[in-house]
N, C-alpha and C. Protein backbone atom coordinates (compact mmCIF):
# COMPACT_ATOMS: atom_id res chain seq x y z
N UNK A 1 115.26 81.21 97.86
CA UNK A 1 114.02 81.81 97.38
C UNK A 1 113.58 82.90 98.35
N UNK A 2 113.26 83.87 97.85
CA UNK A 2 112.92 85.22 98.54
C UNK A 2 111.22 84.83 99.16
N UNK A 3 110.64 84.97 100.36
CA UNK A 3 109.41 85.12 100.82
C UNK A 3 109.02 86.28 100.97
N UNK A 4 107.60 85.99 100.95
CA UNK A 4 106.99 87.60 101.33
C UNK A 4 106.90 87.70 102.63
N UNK A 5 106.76 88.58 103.12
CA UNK A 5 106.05 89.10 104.31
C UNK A 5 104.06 88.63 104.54
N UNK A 6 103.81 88.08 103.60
CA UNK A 6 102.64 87.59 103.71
C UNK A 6 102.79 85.59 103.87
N UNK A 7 103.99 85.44 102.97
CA UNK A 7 104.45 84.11 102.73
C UNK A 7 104.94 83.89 104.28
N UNK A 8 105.55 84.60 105.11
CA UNK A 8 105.98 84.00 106.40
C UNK A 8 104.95 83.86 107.69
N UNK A 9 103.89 84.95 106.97
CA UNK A 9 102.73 84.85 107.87
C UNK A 9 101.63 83.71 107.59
N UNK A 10 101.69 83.61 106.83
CA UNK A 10 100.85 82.32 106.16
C UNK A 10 101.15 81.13 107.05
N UNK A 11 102.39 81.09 106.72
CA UNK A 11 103.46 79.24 107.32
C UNK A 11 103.08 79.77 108.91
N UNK A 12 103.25 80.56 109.16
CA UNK A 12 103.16 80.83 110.87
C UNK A 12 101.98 80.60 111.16
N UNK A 13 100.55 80.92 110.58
CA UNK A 13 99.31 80.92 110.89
C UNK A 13 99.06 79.43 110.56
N UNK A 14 99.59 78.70 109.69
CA UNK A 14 99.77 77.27 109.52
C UNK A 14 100.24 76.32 110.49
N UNK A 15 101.44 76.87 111.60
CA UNK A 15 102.03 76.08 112.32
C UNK A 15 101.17 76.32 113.05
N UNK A 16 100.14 77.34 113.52
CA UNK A 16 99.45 77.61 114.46
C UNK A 16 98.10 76.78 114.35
N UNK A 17 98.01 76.62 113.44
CA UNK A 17 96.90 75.57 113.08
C UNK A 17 97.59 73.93 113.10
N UNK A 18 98.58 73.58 112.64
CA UNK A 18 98.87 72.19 113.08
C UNK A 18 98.96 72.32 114.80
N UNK A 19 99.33 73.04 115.64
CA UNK A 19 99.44 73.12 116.63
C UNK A 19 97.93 73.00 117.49
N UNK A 20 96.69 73.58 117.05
CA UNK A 20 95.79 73.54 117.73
C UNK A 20 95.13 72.57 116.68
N UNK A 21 94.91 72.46 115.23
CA UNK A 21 93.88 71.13 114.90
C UNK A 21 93.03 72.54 113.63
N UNK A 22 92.79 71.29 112.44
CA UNK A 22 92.40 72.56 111.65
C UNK A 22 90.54 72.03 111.61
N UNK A 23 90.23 72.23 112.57
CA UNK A 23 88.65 71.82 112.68
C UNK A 23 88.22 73.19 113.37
N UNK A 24 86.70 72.99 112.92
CA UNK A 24 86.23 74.70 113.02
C UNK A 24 86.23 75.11 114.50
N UNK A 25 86.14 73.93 115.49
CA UNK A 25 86.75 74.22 117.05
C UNK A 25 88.00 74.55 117.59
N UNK A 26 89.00 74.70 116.57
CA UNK A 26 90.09 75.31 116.99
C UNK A 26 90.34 77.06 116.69
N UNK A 27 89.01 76.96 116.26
CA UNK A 27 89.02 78.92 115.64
C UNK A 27 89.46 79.43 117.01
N UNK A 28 88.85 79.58 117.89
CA UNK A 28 89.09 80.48 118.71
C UNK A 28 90.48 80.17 119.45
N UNK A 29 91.33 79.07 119.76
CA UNK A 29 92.65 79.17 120.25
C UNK A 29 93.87 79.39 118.91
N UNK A 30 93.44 79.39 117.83
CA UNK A 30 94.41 79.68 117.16
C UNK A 30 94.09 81.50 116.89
N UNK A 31 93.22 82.04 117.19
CA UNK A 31 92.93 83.41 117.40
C UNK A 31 93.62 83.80 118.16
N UNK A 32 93.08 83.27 119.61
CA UNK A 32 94.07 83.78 120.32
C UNK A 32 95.63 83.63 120.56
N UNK A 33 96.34 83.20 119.98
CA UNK A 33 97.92 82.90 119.47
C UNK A 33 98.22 83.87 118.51
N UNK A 34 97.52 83.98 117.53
CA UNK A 34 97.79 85.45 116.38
C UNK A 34 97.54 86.43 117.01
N UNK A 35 97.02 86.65 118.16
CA UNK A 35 96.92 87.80 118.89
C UNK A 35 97.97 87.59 119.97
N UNK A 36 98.08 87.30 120.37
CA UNK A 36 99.29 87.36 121.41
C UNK A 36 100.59 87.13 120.47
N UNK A 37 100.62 86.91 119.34
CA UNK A 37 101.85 86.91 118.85
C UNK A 37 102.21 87.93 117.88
N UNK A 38 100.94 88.45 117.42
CA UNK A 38 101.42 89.52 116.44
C UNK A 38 100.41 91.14 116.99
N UNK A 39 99.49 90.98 118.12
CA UNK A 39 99.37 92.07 118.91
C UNK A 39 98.16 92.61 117.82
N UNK A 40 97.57 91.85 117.00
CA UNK A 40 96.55 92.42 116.03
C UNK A 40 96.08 91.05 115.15
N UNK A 41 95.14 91.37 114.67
CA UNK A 41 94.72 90.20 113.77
C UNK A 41 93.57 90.88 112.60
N UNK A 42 94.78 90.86 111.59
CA UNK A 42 94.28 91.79 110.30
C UNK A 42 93.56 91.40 109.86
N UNK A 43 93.00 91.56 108.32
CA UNK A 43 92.45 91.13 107.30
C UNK A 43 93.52 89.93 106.85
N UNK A 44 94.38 90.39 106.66
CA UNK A 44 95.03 89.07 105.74
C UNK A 44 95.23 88.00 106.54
N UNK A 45 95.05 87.97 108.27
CA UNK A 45 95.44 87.04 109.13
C UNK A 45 94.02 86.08 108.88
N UNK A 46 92.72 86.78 109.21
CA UNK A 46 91.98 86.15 108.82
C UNK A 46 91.02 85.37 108.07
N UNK A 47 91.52 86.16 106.22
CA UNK A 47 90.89 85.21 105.32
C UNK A 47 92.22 84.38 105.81
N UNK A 48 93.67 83.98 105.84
CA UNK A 48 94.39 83.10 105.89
C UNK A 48 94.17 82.26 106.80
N UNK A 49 93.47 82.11 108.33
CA UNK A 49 92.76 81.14 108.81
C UNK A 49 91.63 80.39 108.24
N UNK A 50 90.83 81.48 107.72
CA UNK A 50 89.15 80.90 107.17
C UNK A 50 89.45 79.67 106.07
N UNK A 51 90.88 80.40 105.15
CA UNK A 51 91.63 79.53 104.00
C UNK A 51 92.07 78.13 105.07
N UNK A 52 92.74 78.68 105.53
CA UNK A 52 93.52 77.03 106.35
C UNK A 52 92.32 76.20 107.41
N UNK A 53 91.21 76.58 107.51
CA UNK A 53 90.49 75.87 108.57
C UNK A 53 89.06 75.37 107.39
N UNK A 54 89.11 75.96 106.13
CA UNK A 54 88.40 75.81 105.27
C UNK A 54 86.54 76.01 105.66
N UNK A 55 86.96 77.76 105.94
CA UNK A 55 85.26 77.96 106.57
C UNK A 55 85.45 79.65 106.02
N UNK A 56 83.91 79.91 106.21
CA UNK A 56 83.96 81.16 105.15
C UNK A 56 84.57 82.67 106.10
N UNK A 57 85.10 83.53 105.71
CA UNK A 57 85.99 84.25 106.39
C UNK A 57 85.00 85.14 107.48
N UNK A 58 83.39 85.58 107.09
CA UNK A 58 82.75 86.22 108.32
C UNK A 58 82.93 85.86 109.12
N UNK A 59 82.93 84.18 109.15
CA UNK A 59 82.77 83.12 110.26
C UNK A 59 84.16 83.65 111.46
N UNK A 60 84.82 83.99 110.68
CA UNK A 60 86.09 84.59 111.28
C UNK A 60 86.06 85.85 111.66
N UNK A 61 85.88 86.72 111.07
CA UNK A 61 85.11 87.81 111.15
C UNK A 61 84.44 87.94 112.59
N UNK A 62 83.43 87.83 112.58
CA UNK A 62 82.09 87.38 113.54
C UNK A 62 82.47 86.90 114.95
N UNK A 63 83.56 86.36 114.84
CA UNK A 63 84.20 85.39 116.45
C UNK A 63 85.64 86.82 116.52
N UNK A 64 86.03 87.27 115.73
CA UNK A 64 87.33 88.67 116.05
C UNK A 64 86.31 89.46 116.43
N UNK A 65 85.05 90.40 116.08
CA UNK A 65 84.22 90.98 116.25
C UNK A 65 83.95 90.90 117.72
N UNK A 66 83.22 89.67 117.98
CA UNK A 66 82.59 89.73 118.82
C UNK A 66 83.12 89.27 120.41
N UNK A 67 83.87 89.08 120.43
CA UNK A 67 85.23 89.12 121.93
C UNK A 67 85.90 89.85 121.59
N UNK A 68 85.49 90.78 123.26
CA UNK A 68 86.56 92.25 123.90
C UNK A 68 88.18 92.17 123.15
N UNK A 69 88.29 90.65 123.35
CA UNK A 69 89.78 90.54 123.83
C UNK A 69 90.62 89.83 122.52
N UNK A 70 89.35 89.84 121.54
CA UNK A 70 90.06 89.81 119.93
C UNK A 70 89.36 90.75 119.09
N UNK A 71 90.94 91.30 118.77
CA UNK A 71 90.40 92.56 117.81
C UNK A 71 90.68 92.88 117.34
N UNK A 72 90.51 93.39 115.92
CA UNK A 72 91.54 93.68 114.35
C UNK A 72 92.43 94.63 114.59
N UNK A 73 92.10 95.43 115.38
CA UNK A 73 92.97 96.74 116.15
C UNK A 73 94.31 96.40 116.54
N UNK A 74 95.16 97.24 116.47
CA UNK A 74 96.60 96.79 117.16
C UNK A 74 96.27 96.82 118.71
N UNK A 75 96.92 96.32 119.63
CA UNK A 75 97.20 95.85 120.99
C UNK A 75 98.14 96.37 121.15
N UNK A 76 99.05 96.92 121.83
CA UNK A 76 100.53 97.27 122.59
C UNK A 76 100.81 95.41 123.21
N UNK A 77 101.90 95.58 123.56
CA UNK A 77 102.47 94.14 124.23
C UNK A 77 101.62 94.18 125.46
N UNK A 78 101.31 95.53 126.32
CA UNK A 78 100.83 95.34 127.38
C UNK A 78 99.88 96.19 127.23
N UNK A 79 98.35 95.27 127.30
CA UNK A 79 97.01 95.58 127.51
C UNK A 79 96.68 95.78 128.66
N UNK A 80 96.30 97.00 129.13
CA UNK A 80 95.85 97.23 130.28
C UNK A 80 94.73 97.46 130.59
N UNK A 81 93.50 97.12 131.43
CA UNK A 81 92.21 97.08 131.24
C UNK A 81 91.63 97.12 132.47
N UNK A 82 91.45 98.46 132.80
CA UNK A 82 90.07 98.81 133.86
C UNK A 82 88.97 98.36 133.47
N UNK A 83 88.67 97.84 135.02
CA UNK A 83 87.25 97.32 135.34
C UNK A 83 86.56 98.80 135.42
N UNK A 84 85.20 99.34 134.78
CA UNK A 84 84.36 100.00 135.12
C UNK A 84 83.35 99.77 135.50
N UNK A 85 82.50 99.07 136.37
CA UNK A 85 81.96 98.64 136.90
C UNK A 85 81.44 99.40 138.04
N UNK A 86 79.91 99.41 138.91
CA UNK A 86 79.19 100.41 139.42
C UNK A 86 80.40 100.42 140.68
N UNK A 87 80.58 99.13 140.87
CA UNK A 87 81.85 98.95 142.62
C UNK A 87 83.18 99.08 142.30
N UNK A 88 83.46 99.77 141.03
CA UNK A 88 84.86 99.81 140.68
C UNK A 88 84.73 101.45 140.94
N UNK A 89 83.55 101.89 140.30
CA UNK A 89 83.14 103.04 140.49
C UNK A 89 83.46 103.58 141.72
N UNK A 90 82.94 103.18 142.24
CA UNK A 90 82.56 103.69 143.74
C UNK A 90 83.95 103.48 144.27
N UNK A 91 84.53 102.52 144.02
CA UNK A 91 86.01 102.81 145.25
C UNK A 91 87.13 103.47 144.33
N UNK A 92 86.37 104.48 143.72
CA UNK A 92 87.59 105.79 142.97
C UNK A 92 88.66 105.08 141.64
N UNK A 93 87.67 103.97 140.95
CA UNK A 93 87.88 104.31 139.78
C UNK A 93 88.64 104.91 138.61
N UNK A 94 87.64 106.03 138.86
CA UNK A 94 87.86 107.51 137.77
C UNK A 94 89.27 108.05 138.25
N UNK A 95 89.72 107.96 139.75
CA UNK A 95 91.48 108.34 139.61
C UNK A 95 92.06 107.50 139.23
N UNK A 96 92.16 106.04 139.09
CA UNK A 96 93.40 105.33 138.85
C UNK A 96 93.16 105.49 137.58
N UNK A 97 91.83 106.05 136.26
CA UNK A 97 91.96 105.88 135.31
C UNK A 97 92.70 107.02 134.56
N UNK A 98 92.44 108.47 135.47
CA UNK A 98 93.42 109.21 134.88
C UNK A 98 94.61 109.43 135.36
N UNK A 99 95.44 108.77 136.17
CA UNK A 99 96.39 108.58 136.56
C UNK A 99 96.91 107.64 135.52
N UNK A 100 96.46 106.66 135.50
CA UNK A 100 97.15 105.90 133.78
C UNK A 100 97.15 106.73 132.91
N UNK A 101 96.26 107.72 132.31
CA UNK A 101 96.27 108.32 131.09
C UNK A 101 97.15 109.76 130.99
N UNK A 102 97.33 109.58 132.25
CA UNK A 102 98.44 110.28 132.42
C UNK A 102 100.26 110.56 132.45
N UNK A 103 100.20 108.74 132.93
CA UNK A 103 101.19 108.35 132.97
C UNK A 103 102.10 107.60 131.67
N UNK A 104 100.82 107.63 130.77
CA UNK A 104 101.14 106.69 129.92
C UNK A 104 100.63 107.86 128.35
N UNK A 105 100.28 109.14 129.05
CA UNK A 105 100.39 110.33 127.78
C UNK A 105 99.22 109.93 126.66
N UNK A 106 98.25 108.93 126.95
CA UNK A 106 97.30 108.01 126.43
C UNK A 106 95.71 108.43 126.45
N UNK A 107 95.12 108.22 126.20
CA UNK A 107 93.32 108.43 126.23
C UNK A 107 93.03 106.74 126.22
N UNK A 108 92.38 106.35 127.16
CA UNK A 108 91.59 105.25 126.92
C UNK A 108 90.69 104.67 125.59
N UNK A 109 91.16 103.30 125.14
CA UNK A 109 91.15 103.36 123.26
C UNK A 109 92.04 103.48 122.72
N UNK A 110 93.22 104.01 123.07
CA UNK A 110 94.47 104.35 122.28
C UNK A 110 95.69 103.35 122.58
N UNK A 111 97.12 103.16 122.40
CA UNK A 111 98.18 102.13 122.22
C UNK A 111 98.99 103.26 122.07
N UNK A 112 100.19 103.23 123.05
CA UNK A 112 101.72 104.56 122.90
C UNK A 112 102.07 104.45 121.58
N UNK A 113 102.62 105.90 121.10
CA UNK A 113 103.23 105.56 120.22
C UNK A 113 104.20 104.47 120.18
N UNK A 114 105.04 104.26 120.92
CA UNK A 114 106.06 103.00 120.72
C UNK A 114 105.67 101.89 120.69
N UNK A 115 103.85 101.39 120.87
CA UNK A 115 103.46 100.70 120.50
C UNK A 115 103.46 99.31 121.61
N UNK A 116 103.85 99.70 123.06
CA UNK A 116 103.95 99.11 124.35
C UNK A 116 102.84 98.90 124.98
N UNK A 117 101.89 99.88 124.90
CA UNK A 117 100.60 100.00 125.90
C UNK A 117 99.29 100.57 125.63
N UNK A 118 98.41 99.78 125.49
CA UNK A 118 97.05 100.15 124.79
C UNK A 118 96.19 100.08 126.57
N UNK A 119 95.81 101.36 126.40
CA UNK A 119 94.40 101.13 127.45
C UNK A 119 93.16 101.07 126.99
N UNK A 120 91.99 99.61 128.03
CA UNK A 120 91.21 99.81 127.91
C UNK A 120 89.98 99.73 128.78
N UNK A 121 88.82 99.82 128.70
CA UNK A 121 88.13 99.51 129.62
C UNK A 121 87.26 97.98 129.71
N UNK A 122 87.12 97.50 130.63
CA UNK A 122 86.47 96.08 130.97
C UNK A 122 84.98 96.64 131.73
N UNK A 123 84.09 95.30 130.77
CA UNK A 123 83.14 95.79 131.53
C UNK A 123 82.67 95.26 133.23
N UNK A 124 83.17 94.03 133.31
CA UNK A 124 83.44 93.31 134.36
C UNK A 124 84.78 92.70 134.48
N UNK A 125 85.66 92.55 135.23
CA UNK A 125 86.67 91.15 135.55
C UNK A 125 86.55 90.52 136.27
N UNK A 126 85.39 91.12 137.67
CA UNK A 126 84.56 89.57 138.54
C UNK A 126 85.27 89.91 139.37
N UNK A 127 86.74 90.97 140.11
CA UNK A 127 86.60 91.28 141.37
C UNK A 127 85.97 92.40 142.22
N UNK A 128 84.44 92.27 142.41
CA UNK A 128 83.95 93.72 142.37
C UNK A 128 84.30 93.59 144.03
N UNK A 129 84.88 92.54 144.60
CA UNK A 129 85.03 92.93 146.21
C UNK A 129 86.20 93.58 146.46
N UNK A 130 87.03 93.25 145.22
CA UNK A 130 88.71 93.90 145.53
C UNK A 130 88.68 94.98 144.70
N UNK A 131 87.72 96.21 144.72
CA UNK A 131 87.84 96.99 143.60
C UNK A 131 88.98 98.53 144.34
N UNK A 132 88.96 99.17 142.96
CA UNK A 132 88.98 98.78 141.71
C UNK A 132 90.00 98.18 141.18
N UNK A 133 89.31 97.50 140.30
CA UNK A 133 90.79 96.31 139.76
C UNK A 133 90.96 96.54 138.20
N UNK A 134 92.26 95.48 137.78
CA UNK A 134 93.02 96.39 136.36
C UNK A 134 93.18 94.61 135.94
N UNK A 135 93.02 94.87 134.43
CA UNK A 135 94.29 93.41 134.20
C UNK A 135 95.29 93.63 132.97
N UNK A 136 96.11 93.70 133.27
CA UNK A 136 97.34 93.61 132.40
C UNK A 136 97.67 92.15 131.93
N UNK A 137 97.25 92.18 130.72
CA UNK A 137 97.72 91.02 129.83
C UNK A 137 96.48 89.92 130.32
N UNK A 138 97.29 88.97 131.35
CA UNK A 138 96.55 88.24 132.01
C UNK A 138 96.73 88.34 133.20
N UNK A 139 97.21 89.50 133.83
CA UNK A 139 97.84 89.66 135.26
C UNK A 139 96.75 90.80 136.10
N UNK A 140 95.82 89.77 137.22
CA UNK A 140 95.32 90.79 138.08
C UNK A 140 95.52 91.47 139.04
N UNK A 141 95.36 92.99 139.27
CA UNK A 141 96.13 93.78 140.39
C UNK A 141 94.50 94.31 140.71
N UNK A 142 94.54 94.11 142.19
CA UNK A 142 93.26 94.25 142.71
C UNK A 142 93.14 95.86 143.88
N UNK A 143 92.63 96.19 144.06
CA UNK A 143 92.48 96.89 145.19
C UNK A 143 93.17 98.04 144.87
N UNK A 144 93.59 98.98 143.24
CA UNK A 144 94.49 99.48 142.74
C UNK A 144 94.35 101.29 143.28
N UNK A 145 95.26 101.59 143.57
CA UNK A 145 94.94 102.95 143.90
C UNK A 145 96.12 103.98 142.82
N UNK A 146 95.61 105.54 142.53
CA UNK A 146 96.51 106.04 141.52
C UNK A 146 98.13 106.05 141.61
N UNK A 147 98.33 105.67 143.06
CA UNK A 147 99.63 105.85 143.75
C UNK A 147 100.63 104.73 143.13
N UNK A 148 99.83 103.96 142.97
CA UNK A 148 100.61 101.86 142.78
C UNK A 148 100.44 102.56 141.02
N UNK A 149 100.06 102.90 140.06
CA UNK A 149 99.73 103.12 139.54
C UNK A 149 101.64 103.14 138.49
N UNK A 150 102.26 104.25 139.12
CA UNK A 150 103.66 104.45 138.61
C UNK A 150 104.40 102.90 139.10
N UNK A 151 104.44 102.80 140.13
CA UNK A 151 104.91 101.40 140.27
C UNK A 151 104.63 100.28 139.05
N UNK A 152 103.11 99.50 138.89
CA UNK A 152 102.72 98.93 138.01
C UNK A 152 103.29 98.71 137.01
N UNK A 153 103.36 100.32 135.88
CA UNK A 153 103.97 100.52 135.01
C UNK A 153 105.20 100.35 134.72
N UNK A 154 106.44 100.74 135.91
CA UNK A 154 107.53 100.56 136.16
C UNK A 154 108.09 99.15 135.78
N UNK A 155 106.90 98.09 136.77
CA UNK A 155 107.48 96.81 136.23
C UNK A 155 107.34 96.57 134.66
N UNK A 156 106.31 96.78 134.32
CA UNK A 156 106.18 96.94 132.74
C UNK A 156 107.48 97.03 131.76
N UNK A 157 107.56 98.61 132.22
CA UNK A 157 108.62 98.81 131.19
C UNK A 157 109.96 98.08 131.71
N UNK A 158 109.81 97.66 132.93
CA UNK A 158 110.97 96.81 133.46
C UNK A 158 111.15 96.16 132.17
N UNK A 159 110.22 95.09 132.12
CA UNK A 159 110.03 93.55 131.48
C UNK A 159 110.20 94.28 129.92
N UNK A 160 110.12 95.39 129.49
CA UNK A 160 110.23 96.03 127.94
C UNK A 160 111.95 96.33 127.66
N UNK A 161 112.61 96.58 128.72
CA UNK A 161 113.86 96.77 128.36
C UNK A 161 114.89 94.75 128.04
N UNK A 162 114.36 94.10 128.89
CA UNK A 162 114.68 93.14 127.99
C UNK A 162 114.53 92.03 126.68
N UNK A 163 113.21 93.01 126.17
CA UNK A 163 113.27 92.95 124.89
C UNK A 163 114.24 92.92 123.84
N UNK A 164 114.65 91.62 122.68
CA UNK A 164 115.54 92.73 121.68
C UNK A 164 114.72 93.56 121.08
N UNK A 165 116.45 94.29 120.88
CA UNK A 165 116.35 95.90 120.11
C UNK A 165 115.57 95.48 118.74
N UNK A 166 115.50 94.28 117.83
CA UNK A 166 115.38 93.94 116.65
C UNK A 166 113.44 93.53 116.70
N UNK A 167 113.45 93.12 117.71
CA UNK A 167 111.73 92.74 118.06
C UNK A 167 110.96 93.74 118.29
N UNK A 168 111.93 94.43 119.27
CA UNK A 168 111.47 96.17 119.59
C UNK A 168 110.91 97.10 118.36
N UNK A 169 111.77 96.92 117.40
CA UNK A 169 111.80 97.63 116.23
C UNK A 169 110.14 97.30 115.33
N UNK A 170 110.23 95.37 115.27
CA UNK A 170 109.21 95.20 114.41
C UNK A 170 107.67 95.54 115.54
N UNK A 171 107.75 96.07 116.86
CA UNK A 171 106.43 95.82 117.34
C UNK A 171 105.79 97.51 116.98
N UNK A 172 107.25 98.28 116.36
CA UNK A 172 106.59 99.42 116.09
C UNK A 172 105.98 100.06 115.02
């Protein structure tokens, strides 16, 4: 039997729900799994939770909305996210941010075309003593200057070349 492309997302958003519990307290960790696994969380991802957790879809809506760090928007694999902050400010900031947007051919808000790297800004990440600081994914680099900046990235695309070519394809 032939599936859709909606039919395989369904069963997936399903396993993701037997996996965390289909009670209205598992909204937010099965969110965050459709986001780390598919780098976005559409419309159809979320009436298909509201359907499988049996709650009305704003409700879903309303919790993607309202956290930074879930968002209907596509993501790149690697989210990168300056702290702007008054002490992020102050220890030069504004270069490591265009030194990324430079390096990465990007405007802050935007995801590469190849669909690897979305920058954004944070309004806090809570190290205002190690500033300025970045977080990639879930990875904090503290004390960041524009120089470490090519390095950073480097490991990045390190960790992108052992990607498959076939995964590669669908993240674009």
């Amino acid at each position: 039997m032939l599936r859709t492309r909606e039919d395989r997302l369904r069963a997936d958003f399903e396993n993701i729900a037997d996996q965390y519990g289909r009670e209205r307290n598992a909204l937010l960790p099965i969110l965050q799994e459709v986001k780390r696994r598919y780098h976005e969380i559409s419309d159809f991802a979320m009436q298909s939770i509201a359907d499988i957790l049996e709650i009305h879809p704003v409700e879903v809506y309303g919790v993607v909305t309202f956290y930074a760090f879930l968002s209907e928007k596509y993501h790149g694999k690697y989210v990168i996210r300056l702290c702007r902050t008054i002490s992020c400010k102050m220890a030069n900031m504004e270069n490591v941010a265009r030194q990324l947007e430079n390096e990465l051919g990007i405007a802050f808000g935007e995801t590469t075309e190849d669909g690897f790297f979305t920058l954004e800004y944070a309004h806090c990440l809570g190290m205002c003593d190690q500033s300025p600081a970045l977080l990639i994914n879930d990875e904090v680099f503290t004390r960041v200057t524009p120089e470490q900046v090519n390095l950073i990235l480097q490991s990045c695309r390190k960790n992108l070349t052992a990607i498959n070519p076939l995964m590669k394809e669908a993240m674009v």
